[in-house]
C-alpha atoms as a PDB file:
ATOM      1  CA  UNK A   1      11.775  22.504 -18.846  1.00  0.00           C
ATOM      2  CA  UNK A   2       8.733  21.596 -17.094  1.00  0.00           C
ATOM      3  CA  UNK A   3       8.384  21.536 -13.477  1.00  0.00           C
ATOM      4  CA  UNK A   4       7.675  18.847 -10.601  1.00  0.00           C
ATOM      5  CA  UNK A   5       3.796  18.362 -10.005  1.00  0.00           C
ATOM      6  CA  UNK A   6       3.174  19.031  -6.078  1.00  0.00           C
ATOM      7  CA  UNK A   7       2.470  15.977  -3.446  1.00  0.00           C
ATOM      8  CA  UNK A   8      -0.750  16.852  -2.225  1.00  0.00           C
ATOM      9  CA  UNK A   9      -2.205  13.896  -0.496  1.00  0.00           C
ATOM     10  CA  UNK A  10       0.015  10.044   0.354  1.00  0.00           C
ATOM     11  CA  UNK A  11      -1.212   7.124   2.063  1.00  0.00           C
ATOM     12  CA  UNK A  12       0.742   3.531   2.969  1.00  0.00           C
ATOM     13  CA  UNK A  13      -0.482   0.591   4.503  1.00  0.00           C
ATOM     14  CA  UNK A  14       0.237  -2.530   5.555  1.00  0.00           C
ATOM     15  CA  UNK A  15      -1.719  -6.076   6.431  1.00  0.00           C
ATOM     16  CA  UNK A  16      -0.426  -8.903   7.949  1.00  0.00           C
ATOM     17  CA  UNK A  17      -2.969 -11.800   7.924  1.00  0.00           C
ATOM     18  CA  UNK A  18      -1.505 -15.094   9.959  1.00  0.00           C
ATOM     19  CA  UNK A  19      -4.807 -17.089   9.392  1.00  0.00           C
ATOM     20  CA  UNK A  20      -4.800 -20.563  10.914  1.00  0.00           C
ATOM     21  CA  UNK A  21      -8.255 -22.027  10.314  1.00  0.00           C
ATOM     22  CA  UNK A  22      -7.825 -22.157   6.471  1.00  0.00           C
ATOM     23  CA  UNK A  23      -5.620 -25.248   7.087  1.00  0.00           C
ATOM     24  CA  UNK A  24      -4.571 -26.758  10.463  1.00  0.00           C
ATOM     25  CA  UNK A  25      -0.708 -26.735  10.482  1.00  0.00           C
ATOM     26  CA  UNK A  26      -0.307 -25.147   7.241  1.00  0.00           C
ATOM     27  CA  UNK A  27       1.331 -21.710   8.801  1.00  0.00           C
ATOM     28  CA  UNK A  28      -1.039 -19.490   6.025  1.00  0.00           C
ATOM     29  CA  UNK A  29       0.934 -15.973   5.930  1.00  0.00           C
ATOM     30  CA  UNK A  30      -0.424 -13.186   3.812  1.00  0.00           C
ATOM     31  CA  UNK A  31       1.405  -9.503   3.284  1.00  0.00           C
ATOM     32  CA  UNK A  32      -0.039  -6.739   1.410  1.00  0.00           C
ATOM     33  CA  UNK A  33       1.832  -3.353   0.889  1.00  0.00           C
ATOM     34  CA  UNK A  34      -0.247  -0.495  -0.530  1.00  0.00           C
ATOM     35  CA  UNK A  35       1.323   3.409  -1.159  1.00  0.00           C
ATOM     36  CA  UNK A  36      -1.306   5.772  -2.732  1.00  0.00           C
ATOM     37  CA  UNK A  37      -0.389   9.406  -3.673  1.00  0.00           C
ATOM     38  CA  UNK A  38      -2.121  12.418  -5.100  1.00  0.00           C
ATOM     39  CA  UNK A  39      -0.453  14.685  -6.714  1.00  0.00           C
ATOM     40  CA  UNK A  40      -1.525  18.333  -8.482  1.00  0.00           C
ATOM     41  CA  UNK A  41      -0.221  19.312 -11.866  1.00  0.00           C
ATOM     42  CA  UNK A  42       1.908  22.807 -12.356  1.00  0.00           C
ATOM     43  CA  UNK A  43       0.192  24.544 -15.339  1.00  0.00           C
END
């Protein structure tokens, strides 16, 4: 049975963007979510 590779490195993020001059009244929202993660093999 093989074992679990090692968390090495992890990164989240998050970006709210509440832009109002793309169109006047239209209430534009934008979310991004982002999780990165480096991990290092057993051998």
């Amino acid at each position: 049975m093989g074992k679990n590779p090692k968390i090495r490195k992890y990164a989240f993020g998050y970006t709210l963007m509440d832009d109002k001059a793309i169109m006047i009244g239209s209430n534009y929202h934008h979310n991004n979510a982002s999780f990165k993660v480096n991990t290092k093999p057993h051998i």
